[in-house]
PDB file of N, CA and C in Angstrom:
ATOM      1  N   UNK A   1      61.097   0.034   9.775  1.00  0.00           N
ATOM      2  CA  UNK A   1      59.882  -0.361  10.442  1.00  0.00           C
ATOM      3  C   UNK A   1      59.666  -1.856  10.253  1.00  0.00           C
ATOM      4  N   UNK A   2      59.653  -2.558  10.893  1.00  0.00           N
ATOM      5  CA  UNK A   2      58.921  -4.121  11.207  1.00  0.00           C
ATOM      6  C   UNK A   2      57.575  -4.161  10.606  1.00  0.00           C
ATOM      7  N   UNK A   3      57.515  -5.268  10.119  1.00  0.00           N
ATOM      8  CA  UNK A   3      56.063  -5.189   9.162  1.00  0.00           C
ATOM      9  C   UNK A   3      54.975  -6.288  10.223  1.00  0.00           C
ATOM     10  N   UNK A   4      54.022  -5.711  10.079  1.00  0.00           N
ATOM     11  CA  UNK A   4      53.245  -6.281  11.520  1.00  0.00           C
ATOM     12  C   UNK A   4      52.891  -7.645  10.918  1.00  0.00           C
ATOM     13  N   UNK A   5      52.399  -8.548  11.859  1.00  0.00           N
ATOM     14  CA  UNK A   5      52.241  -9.938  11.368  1.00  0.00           C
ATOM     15  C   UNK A   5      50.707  -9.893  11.831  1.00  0.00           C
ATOM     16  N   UNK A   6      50.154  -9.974  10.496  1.00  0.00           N
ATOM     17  CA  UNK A   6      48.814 -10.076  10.203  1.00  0.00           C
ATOM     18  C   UNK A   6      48.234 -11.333  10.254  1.00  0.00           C
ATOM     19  N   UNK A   7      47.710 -11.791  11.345  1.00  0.00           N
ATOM     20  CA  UNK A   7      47.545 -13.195  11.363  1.00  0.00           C
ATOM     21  C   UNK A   7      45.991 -13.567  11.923  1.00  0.00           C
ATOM     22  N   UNK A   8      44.977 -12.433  11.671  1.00  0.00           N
ATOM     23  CA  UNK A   8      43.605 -12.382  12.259  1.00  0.00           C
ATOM     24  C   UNK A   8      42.827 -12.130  11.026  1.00  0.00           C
ATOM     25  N   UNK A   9      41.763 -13.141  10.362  1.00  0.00           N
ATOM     26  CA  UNK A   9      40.799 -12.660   9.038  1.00  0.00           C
ATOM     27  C   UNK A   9      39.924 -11.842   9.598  1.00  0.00           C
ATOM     28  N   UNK A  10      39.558 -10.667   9.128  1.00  0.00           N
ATOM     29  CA  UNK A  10      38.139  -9.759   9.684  1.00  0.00           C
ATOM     30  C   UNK A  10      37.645  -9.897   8.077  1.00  0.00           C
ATOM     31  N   UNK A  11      36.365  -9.337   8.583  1.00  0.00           N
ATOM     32  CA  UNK A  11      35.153  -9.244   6.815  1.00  0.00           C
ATOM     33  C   UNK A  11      34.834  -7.875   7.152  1.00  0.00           C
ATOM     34  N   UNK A  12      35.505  -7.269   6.170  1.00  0.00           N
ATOM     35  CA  UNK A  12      35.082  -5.599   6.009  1.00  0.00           C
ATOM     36  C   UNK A  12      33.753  -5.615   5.562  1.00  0.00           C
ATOM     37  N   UNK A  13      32.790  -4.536   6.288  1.00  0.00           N
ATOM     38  CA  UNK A  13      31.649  -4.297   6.187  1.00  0.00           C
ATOM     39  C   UNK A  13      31.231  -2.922   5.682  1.00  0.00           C
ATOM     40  N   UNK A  14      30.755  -2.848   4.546  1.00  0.00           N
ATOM     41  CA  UNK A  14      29.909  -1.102   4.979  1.00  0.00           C
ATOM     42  C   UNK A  14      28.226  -1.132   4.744  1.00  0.00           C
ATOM     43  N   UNK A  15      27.910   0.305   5.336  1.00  0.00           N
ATOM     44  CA  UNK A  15      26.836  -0.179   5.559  1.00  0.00           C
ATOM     45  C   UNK A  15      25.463  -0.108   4.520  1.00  0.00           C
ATOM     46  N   UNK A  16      24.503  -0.389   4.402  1.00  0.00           N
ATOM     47  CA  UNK A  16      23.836  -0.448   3.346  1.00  0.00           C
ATOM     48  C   UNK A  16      22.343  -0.142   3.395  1.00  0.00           C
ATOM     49  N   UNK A  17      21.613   1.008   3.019  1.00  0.00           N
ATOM     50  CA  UNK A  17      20.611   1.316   3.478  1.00  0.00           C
ATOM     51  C   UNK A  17      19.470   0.650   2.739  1.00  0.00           C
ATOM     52  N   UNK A  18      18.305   0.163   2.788  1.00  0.00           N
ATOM     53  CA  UNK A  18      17.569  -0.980   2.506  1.00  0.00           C
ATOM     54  C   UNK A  18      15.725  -0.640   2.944  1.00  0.00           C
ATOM     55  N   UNK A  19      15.204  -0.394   2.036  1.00  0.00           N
ATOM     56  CA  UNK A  19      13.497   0.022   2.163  1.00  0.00           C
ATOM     57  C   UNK A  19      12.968  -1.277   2.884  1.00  0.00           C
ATOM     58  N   UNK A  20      12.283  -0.511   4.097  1.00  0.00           N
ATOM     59  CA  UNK A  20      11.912  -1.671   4.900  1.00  0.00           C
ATOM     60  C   UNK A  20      10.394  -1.991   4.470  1.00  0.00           C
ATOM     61  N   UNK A  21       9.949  -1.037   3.432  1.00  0.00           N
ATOM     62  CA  UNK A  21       8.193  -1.620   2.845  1.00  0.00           C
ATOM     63  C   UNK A  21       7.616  -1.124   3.371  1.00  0.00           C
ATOM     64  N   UNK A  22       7.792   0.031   4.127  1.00  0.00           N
ATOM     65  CA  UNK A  22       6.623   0.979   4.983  1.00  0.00           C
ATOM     66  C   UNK A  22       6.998   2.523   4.778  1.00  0.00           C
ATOM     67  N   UNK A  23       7.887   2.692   4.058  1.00  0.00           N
ATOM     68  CA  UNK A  23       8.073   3.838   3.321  1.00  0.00           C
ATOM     69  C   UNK A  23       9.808   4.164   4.444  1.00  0.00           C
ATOM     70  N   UNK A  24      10.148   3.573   5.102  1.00  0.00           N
ATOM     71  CA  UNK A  24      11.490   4.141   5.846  1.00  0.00           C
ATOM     72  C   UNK A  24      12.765   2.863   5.354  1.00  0.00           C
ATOM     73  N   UNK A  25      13.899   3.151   5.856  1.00  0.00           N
ATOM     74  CA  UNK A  25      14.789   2.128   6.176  1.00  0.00           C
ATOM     75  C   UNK A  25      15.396   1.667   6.601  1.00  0.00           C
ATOM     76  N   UNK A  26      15.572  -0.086   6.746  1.00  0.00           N
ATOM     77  CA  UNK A  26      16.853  -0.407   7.480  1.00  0.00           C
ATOM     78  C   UNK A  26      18.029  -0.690   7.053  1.00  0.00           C
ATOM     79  N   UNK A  27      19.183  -0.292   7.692  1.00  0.00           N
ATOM     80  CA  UNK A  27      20.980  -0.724   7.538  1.00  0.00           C
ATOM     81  C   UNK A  27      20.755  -1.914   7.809  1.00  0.00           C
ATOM     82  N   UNK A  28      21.316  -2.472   6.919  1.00  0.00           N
ATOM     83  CA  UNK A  28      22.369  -3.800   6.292  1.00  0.00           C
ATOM     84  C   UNK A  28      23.346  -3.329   6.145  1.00  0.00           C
ATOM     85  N   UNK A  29      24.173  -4.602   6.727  1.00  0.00           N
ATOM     86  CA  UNK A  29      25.983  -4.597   6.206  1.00  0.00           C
ATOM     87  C   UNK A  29      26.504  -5.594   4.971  1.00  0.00           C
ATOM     88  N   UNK A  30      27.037  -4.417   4.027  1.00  0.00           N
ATOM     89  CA  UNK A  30      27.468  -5.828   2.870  1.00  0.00           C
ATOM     90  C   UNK A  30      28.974  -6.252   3.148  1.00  0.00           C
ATOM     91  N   UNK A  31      29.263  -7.259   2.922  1.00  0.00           N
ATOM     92  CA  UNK A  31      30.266  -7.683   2.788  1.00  0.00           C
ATOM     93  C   UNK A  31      31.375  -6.840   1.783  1.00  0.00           C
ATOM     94  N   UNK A  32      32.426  -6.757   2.225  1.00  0.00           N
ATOM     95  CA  UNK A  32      33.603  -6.020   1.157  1.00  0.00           C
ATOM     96  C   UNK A  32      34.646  -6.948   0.527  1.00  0.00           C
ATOM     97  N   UNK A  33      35.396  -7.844   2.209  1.00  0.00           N
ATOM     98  CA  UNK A  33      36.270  -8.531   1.225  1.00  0.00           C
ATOM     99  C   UNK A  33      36.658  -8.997   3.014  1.00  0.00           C
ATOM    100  N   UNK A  34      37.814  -9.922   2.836  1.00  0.00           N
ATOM    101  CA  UNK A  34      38.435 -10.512   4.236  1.00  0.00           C
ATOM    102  C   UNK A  34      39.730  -9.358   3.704  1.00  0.00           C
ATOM    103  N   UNK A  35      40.054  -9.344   5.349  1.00  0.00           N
ATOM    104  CA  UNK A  35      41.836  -8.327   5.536  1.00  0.00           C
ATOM    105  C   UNK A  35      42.048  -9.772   6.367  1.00  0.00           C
ATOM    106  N   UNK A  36      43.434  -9.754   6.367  1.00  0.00           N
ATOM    107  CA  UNK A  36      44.335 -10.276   7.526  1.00  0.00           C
ATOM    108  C   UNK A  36      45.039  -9.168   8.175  1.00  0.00           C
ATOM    109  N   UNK A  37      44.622  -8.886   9.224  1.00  0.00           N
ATOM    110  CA  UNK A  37      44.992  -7.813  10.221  1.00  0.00           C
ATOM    111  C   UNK A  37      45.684  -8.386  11.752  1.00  0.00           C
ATOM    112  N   UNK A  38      46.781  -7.360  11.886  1.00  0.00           N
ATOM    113  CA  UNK A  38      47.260  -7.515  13.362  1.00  0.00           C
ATOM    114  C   UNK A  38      46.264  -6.321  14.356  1.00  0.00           C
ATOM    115  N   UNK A  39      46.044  -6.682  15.932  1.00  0.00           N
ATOM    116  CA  UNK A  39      45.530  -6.213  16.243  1.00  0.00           C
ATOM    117  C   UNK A  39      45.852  -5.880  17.821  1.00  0.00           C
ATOM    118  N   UNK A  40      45.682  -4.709  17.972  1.00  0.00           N
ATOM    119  CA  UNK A  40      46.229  -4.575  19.615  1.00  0.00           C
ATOM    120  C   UNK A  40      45.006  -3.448  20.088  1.00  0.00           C
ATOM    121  N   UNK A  41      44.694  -4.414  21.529  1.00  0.00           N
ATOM    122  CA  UNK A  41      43.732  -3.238  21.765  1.00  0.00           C
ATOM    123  C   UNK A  41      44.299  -2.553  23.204  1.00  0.00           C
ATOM    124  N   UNK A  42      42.686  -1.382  23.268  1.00  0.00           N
ATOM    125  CA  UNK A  42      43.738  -0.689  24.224  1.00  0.00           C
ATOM    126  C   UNK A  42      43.117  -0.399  25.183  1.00  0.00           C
ATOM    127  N   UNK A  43      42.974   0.750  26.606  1.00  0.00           N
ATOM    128  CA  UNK A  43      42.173   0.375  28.012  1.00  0.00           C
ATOM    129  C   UNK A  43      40.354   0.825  27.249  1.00  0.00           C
ATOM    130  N   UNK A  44      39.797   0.047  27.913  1.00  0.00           N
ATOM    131  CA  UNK A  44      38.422  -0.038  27.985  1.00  0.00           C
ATOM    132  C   UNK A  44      37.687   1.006  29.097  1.00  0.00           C
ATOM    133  N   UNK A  45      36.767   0.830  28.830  1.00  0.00           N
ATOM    134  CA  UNK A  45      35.912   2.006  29.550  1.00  0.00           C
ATOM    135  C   UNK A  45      34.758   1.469  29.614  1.00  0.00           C
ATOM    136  N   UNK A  46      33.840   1.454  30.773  1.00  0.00           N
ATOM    137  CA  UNK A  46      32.395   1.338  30.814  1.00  0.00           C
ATOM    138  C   UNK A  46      31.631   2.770  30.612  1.00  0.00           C
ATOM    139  N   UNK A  47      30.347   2.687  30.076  1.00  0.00           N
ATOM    140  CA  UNK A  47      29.679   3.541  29.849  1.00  0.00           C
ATOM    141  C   UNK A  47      27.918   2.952  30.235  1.00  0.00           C
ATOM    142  N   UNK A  48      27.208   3.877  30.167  1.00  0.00           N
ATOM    143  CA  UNK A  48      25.801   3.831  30.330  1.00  0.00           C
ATOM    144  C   UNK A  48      25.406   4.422  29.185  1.00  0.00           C
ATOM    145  N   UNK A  49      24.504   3.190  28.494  1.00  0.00           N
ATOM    146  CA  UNK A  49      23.516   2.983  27.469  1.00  0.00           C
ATOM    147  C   UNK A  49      22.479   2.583  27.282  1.00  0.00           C
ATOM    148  N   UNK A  50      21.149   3.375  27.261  1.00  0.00           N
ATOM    149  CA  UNK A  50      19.943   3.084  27.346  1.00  0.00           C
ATOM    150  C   UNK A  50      19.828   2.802  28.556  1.00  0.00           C
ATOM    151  N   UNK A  51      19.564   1.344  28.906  1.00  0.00           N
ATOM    152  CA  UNK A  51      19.171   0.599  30.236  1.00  0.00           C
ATOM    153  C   UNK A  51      20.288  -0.331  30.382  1.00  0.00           C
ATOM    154  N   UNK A  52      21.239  -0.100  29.911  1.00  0.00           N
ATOM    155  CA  UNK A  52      22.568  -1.696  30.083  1.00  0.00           C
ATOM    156  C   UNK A  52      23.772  -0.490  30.043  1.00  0.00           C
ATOM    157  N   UNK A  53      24.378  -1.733  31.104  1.00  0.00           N
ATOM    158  CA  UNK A  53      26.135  -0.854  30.602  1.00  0.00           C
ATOM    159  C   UNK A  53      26.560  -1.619  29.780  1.00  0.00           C
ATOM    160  N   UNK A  54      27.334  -0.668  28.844  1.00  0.00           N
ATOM    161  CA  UNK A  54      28.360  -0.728  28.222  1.00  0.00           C
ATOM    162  C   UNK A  54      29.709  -0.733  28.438  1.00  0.00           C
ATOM    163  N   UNK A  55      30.284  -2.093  27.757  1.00  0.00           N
ATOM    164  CA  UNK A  55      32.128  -2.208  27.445  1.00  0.00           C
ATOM    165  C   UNK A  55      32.444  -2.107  26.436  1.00  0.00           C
ATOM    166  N   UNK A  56      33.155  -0.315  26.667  1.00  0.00           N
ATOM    167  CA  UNK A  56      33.743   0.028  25.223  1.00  0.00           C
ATOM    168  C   UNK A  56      34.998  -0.281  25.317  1.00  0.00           C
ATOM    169  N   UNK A  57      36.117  -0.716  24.160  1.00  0.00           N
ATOM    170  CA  UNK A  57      37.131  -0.999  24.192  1.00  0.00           C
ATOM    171  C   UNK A  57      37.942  -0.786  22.507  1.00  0.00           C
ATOM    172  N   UNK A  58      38.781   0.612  22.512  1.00  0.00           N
ATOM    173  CA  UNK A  58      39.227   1.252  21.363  1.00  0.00           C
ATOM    174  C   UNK A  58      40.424  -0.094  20.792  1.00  0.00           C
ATOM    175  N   UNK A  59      40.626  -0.446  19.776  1.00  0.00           N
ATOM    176  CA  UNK A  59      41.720  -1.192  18.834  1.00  0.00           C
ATOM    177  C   UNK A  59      42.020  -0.504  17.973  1.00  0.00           C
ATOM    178  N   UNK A  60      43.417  -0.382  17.546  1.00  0.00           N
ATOM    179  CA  UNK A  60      43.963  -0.425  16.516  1.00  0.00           C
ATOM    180  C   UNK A  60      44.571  -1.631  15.356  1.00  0.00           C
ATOM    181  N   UNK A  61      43.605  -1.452  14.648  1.00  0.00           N
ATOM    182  CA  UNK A  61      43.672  -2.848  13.778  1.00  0.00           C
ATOM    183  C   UNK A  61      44.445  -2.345  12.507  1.00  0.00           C
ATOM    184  N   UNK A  62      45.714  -3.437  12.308  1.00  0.00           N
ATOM    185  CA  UNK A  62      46.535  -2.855  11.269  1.00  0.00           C
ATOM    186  C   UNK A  62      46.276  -3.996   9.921  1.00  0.00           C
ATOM    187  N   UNK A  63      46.075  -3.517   9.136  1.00  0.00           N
ATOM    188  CA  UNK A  63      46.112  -3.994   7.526  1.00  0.00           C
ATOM    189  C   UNK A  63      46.345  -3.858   6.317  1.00  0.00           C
ATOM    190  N   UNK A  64      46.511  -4.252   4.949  1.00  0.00           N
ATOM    191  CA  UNK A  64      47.360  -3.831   3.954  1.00  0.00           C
ATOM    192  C   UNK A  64      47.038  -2.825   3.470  1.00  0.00           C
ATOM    193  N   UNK A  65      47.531  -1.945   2.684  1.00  0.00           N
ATOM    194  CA  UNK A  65      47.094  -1.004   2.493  1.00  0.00           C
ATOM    195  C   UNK A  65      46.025  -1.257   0.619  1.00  0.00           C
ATOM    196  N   UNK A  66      45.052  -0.146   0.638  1.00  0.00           N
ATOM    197  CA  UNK A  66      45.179  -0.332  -0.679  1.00  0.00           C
ATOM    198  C   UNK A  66      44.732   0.802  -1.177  1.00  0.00           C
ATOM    199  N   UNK A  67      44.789   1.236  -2.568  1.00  0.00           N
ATOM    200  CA  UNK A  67      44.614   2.400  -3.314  1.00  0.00           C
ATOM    201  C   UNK A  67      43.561   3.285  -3.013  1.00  0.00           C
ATOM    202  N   UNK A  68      43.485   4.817  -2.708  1.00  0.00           N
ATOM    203  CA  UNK A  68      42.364   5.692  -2.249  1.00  0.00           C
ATOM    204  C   UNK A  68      41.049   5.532  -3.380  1.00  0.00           C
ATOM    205  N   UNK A  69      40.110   5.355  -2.708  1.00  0.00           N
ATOM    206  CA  UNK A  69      39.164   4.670  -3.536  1.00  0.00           C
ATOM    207  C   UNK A  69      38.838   3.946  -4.072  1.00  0.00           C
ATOM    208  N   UNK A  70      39.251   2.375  -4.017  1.00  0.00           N
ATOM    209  CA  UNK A  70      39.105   0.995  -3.820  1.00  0.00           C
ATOM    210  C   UNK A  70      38.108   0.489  -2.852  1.00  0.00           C
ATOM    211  N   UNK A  71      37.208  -0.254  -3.593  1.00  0.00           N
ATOM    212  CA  UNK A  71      36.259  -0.871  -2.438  1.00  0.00           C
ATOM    213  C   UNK A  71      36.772  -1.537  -1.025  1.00  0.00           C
ATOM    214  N   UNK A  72      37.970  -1.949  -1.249  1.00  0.00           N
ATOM    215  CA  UNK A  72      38.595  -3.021  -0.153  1.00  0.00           C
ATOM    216  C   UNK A  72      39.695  -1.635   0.633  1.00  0.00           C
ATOM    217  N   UNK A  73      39.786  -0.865   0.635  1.00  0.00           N
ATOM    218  CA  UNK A  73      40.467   0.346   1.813  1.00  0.00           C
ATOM    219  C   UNK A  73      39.225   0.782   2.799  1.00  0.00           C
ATOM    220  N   UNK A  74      39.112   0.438   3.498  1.00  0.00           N
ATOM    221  CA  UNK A  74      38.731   0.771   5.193  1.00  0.00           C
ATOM    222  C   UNK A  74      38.347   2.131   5.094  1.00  0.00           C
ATOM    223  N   UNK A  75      37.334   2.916   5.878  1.00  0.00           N
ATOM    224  CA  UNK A  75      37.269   4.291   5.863  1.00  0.00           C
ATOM    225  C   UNK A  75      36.319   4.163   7.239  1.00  0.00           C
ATOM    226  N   UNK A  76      36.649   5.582   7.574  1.00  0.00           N
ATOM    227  CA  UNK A  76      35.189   5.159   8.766  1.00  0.00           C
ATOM    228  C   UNK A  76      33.890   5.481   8.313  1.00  0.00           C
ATOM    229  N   UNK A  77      33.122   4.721   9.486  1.00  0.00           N
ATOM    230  CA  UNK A  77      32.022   4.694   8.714  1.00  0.00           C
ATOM    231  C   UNK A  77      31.367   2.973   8.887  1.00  0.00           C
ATOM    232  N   UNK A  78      32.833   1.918   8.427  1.00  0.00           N
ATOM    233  CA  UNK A  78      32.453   0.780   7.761  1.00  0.00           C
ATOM    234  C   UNK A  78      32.913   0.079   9.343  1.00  0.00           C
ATOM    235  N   UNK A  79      32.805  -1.097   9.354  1.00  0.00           N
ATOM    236  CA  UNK A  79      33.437  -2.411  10.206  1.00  0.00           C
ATOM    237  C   UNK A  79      34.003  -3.358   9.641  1.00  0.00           C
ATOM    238  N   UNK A  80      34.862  -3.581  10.422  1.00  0.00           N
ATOM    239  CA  UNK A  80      35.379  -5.358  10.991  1.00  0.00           C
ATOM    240  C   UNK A  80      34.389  -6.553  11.526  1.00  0.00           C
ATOM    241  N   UNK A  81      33.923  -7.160  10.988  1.00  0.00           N
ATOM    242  CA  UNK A  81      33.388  -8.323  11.592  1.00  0.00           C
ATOM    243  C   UNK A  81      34.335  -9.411  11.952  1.00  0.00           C
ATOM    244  N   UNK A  82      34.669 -10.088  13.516  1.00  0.00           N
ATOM    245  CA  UNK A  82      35.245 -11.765  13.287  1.00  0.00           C
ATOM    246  C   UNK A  82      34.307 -12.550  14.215  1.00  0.00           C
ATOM    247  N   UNK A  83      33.916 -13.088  13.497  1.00  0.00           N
ATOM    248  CA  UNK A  83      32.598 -13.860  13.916  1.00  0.00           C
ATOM    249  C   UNK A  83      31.618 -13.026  14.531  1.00  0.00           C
ATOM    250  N   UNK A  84      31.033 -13.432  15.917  1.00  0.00           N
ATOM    251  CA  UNK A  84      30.274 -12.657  16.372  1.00  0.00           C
ATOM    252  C   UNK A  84      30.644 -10.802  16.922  1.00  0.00           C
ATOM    253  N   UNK A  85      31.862 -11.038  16.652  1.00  0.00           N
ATOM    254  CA  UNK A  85      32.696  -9.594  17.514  1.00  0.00           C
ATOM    255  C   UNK A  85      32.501  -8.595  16.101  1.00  0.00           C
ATOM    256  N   UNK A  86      32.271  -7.634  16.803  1.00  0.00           N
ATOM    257  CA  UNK A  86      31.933  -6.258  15.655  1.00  0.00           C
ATOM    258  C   UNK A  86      32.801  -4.792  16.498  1.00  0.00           C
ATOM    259  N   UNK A  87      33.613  -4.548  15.254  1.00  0.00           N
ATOM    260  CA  UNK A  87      34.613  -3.024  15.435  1.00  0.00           C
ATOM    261  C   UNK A  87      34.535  -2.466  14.910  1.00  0.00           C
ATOM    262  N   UNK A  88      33.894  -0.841  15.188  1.00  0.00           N
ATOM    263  CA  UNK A  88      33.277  -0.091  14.425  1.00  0.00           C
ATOM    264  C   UNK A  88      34.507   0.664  14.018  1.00  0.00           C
ATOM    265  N   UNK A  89      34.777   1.046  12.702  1.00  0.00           N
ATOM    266  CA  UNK A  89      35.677   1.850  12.263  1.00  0.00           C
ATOM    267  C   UNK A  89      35.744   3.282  12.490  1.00  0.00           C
ATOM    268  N   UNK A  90      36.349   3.816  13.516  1.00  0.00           N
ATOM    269  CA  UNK A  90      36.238   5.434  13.649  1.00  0.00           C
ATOM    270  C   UNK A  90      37.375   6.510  12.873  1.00  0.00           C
ATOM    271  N   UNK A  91      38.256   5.761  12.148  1.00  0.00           N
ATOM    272  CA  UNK A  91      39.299   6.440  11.639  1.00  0.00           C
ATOM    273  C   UNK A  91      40.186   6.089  11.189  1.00  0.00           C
ATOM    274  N   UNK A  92      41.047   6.068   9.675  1.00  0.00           N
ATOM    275  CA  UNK A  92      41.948   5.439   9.234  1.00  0.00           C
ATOM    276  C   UNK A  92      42.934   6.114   9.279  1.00  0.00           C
ATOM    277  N   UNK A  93      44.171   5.592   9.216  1.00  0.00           N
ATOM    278  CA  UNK A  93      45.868   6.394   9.129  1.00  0.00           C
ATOM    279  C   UNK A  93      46.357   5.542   8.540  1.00  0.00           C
ATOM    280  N   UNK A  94      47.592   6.127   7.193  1.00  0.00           N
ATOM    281  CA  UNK A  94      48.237   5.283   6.647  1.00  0.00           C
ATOM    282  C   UNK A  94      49.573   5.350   7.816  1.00  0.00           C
ATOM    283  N   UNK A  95      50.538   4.006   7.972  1.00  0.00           N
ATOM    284  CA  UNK A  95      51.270   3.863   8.707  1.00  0.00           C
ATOM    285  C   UNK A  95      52.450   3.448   8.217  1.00  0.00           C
ATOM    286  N   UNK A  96      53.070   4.456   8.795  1.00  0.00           N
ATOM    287  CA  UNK A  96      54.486   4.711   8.278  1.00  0.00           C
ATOM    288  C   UNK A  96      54.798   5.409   6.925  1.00  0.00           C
ATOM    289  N   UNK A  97      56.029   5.794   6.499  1.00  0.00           N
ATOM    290  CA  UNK A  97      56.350   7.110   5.084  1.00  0.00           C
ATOM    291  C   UNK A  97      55.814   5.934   3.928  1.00  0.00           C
ATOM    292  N   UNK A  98      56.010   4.657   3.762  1.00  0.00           N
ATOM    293  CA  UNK A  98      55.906   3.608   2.523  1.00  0.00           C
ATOM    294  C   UNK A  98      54.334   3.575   2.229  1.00  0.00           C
ATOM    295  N   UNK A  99      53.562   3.926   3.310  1.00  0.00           N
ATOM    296  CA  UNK A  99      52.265   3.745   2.971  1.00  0.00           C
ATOM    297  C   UNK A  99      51.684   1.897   2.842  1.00  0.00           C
ATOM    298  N   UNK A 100      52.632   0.928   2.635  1.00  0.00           N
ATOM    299  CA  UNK A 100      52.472  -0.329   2.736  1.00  0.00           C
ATOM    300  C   UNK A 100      51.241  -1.157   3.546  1.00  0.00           C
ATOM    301  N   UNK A 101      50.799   0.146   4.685  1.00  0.00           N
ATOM    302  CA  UNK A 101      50.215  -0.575   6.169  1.00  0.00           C
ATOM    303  C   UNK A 101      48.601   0.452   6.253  1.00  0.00           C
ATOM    304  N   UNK A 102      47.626   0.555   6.448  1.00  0.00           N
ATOM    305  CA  UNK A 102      46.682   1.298   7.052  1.00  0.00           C
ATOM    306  C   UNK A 102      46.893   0.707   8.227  1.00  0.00           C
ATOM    307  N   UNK A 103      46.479   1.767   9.514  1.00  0.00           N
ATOM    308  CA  UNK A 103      45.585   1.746  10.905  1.00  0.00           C
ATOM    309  C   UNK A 103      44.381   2.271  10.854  1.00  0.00           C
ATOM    310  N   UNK A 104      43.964   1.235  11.144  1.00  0.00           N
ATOM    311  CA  UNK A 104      42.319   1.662  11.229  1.00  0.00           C
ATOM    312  C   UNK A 104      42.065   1.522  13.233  1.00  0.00           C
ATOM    313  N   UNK A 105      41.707   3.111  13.609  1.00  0.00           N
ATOM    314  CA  UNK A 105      41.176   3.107  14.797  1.00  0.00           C
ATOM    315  C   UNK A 105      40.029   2.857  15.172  1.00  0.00           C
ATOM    316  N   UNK A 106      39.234   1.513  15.694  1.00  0.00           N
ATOM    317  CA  UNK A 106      38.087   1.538  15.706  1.00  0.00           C
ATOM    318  C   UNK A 106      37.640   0.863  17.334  1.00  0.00           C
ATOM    319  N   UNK A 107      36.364   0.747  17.775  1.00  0.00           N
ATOM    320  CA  UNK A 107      35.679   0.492  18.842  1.00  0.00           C
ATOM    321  C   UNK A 107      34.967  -0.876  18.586  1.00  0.00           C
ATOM    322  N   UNK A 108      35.315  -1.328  19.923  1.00  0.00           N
ATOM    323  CA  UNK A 108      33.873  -2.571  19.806  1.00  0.00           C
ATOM    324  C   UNK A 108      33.344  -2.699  20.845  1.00  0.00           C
ATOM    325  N   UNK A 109      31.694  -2.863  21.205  1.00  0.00           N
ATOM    326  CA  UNK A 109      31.287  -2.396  22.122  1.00  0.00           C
ATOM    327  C   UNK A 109      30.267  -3.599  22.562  1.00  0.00           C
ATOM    328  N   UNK A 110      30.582  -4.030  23.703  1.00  0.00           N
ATOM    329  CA  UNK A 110      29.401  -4.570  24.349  1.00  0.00           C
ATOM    330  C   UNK A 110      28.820  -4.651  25.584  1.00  0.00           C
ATOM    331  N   UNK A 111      27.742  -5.729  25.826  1.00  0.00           N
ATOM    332  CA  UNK A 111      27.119  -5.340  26.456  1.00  0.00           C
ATOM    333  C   UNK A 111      27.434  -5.279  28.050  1.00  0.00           C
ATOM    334  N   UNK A 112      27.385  -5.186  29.056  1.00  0.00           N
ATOM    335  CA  UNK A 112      27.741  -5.974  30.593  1.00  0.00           C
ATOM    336  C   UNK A 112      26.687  -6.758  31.210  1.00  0.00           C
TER     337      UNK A 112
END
């Protein structure tokens, strides 16, 4: 297997629930750590949301792997931030028999 060339920083995110002072709460995202990830995305789809369409568009973002239960391994649930662009994590796979690589299948969605 060819080892992918990771040449994109994302800031792993998960999310963080936070008392908004009126007795409920809001999500915050904390920071986890930077990956250098390769990334290929794949066909997009419009959808209807609320009052706006939506451009959804699935990626598979590949990155190093690291030990099950380590703050810095990907799970869904969490995101990719690169800069303003946000990919929601829907699912991880280790890639290939060495385990060396996660795929993380995730979405990023905006507006039209």
């Amino acid at each position: 297997m060819k080892a992918p060339r990771l040449n994109r920083a994302f800031v792993l995110e998960a999310p963080l629930q936070v008392s908004d002072g009126a007795g409920g709460y809001v999500r915050e995202w904390q920071p986890l750590g930077i990956h250098w990830a390769a990334v290929k995305a794949g066909s997009g789809r419009e959808a209807a949301a609320f009052a706006a369409t939506v451009s959804r568009v699935p990626y598979r973002i590949t990155v190093r792997a690291a030990p099950q239960g380590a703050q810095s391994r990907p799970v869904a649930g969490q995101r990719f931030r690169e800069g303003n662009r946000i990919f929601n994590i829907t699912a991880v796979a280790e890639q290939g028999s060495d385990g060396r690589f996660l795929t993380c299948h995730a979405l990023e969605e905006t507006a039209s």
